[in-house]
C-alpha atoms as a PDB file:
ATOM      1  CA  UNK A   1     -35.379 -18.278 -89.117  1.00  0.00           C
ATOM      2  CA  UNK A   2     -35.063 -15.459 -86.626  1.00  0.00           C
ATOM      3  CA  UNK A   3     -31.634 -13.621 -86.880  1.00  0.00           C
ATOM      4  CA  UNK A   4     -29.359 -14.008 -84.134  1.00  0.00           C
ATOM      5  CA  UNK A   5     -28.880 -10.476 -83.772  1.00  0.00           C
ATOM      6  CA  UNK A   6     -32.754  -9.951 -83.159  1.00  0.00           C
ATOM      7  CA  UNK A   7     -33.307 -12.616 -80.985  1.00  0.00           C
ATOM      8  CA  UNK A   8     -30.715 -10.931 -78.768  1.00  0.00           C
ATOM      9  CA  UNK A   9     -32.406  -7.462 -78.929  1.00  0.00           C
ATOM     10  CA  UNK A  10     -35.711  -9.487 -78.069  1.00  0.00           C
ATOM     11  CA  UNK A  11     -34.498 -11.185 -74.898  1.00  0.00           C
ATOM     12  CA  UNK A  12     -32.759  -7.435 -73.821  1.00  0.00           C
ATOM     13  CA  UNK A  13     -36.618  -6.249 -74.167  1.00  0.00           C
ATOM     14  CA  UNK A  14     -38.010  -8.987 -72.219  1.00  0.00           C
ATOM     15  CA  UNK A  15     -35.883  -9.031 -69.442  1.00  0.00           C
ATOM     16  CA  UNK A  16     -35.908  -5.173 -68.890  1.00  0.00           C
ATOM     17  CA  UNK A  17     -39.377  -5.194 -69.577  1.00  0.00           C
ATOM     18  CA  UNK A  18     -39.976  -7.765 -66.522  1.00  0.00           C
ATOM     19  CA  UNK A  19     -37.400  -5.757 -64.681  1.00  0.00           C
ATOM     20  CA  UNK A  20     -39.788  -2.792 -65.149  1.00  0.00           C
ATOM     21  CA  UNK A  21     -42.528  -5.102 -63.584  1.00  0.00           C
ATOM     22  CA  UNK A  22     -44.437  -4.070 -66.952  1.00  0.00           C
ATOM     23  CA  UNK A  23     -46.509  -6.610 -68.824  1.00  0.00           C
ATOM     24  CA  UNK A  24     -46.295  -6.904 -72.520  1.00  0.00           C
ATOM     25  CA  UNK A  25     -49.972  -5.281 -72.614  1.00  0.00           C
ATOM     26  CA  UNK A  26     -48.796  -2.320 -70.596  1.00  0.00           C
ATOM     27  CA  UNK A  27     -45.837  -1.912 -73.361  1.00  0.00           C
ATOM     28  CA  UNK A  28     -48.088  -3.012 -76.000  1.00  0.00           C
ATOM     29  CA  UNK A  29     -50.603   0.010 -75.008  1.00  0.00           C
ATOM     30  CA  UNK A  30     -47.895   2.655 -74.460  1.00  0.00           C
ATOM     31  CA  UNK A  31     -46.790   1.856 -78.454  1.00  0.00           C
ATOM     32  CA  UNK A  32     -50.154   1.920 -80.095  1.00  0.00           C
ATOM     33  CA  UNK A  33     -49.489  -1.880 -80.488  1.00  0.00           C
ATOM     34  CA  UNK A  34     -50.869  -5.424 -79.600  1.00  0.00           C
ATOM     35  CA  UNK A  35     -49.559  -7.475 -76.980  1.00  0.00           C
ATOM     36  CA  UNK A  36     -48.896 -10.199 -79.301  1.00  0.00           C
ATOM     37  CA  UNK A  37     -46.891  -7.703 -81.682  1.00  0.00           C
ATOM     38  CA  UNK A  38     -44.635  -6.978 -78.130  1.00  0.00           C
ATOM     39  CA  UNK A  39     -44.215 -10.701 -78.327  1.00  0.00           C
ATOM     40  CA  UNK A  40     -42.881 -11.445 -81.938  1.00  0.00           C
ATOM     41  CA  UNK A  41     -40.607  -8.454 -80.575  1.00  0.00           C
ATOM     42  CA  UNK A  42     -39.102 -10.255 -77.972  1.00  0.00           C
ATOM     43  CA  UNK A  43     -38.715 -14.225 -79.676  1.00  0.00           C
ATOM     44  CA  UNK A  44     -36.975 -11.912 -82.864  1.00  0.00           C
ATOM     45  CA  UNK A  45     -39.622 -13.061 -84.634  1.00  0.00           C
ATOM     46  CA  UNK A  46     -40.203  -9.665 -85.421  1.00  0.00           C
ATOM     47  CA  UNK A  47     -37.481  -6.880 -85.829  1.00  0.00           C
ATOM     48  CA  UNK A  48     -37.670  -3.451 -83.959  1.00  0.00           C
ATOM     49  CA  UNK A  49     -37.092  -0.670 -86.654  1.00  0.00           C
ATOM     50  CA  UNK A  50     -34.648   1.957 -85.049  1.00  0.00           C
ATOM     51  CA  UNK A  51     -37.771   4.495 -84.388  1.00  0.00           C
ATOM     52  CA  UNK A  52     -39.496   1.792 -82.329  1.00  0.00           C
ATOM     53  CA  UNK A  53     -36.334   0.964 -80.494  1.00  0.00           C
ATOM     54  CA  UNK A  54     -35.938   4.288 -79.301  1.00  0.00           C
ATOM     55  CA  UNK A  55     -39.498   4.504 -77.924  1.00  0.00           C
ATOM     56  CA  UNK A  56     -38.464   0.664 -76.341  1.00  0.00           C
ATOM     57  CA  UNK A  57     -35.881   2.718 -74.865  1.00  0.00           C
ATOM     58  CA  UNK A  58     -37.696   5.559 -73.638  1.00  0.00           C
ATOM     59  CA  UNK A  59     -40.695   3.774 -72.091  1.00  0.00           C
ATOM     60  CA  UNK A  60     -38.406   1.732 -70.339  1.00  0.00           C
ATOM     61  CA  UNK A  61     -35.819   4.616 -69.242  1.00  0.00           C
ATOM     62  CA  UNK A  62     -32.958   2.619 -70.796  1.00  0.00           C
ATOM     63  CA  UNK A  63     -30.832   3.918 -73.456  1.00  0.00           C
ATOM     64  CA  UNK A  64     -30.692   2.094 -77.119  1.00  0.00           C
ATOM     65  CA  UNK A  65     -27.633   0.520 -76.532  1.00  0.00           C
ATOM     66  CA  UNK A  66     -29.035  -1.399 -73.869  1.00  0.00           C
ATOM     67  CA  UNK A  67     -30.515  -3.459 -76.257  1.00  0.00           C
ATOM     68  CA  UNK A  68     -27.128  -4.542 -78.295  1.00  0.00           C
ATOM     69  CA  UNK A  69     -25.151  -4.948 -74.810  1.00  0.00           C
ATOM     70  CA  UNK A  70     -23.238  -8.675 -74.673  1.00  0.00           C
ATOM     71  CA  UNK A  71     -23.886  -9.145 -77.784  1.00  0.00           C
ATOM     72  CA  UNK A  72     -20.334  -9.304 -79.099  1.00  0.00           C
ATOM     73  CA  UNK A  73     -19.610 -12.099 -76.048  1.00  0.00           C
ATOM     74  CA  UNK A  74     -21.037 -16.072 -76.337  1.00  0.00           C
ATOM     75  CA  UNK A  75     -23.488 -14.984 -73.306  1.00  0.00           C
ATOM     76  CA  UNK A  76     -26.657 -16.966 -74.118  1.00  0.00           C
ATOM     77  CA  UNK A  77     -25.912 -18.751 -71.086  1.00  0.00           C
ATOM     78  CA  UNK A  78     -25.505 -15.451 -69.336  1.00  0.00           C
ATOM     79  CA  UNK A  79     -28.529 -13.934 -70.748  1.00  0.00           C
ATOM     80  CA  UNK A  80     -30.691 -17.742 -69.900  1.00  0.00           C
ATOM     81  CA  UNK A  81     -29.270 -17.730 -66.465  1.00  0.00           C
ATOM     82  CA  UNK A  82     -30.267 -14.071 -65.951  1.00  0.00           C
ATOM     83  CA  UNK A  83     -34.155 -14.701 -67.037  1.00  0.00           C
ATOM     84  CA  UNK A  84     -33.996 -17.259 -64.882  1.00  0.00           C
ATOM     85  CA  UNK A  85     -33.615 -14.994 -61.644  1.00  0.00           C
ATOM     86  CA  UNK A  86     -36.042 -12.463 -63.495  1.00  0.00           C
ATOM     87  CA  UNK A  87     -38.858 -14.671 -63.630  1.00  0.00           C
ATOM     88  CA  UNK A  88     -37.879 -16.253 -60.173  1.00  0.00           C
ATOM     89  CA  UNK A  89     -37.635 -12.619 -58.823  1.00  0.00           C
ATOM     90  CA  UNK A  90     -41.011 -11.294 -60.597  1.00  0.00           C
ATOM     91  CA  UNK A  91     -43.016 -14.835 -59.059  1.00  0.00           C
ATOM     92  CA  UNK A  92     -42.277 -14.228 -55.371  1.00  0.00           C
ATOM     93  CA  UNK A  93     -46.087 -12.439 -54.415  1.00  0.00           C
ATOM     94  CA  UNK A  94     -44.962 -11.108 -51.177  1.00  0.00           C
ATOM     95  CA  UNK A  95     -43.750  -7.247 -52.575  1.00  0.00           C
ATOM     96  CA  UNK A  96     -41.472  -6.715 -49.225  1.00  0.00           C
ATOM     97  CA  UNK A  97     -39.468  -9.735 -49.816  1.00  0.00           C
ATOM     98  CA  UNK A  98     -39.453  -9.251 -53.736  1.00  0.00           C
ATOM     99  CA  UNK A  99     -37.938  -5.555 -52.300  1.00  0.00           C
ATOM    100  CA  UNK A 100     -35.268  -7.286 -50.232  1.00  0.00           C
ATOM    101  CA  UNK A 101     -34.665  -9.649 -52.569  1.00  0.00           C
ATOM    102  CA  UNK A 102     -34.218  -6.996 -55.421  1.00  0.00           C
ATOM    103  CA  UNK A 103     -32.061  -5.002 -52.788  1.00  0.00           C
ATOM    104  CA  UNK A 104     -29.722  -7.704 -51.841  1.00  0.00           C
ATOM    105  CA  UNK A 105     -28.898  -8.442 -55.593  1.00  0.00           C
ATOM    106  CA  UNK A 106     -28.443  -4.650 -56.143  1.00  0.00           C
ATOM    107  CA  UNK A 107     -26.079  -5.059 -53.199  1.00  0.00           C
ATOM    108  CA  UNK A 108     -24.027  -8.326 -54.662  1.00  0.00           C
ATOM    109  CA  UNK A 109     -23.485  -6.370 -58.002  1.00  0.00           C
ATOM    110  CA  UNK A 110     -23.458  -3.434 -56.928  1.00  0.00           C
ATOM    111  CA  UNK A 111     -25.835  -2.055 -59.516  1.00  0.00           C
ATOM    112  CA  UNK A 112     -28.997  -0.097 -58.998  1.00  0.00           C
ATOM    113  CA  UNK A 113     -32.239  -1.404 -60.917  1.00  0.00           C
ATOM    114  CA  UNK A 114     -34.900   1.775 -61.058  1.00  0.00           C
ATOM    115  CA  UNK A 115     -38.258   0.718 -59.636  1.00  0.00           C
ATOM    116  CA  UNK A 116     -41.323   1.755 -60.944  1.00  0.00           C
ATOM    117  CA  UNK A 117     -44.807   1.879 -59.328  1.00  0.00           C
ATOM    118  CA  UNK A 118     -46.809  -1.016 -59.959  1.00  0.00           C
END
């Protein structure tokens, strides 16, 4: 049984990694790794050894502490509410209305996500 603890680290991962419009492959390739390895990652399957977490962390321009944030609070809810909008977000195939969408919840929260080129 996955430890709480990693399956928290794993759904940080996935949802910056969708965030970062990257696949798993593109992650996958960037570590030396397979896709399905970037996968065990984010169920918690599999934990991320410090070293790997900091190259998470670089290929996705977060830092490491990204990974642990809400962690202390009850926020699976949170965290299952906010990969809902991801994957919502990431679906929508028109990119200027994924951009406005994107922009308006920057706006709400008043947080900026960095974009990277497709």
């Amino acid at each position: 049984m996955p430890h709480s603890v990693d399956v928290h680290v794993g759904r940080q991962l996935k949802q910056i990694r969708a965030l970062r419009r990257l696949s798993q492959t593109d992650v996958a390739r960037r570590l030396g790794l397979s896709f399905q390895q970037i996968q065990k990652y984010e169920i918690g399957s599999n934990r991320i050894a410090a070293s790997r977490l900091f190259e998470l962390a670089n290929i996705l321009d977060v830092s490491t502490s990204y990974f642990f944030e809400g962690l202390d609070a009850d926020s699976e809810g949170v965290a299952d509410s906010a990969m809902d909008i991801v994957q919502a977000v990431a679906s929508i195939k028109d990119e200027k209305t994924k951009s406005r969408i994107i922009t308006f919840i920057e706006d709400v929260a008043g947080a900026t996500v960095t974009r990277r080129a497709s």
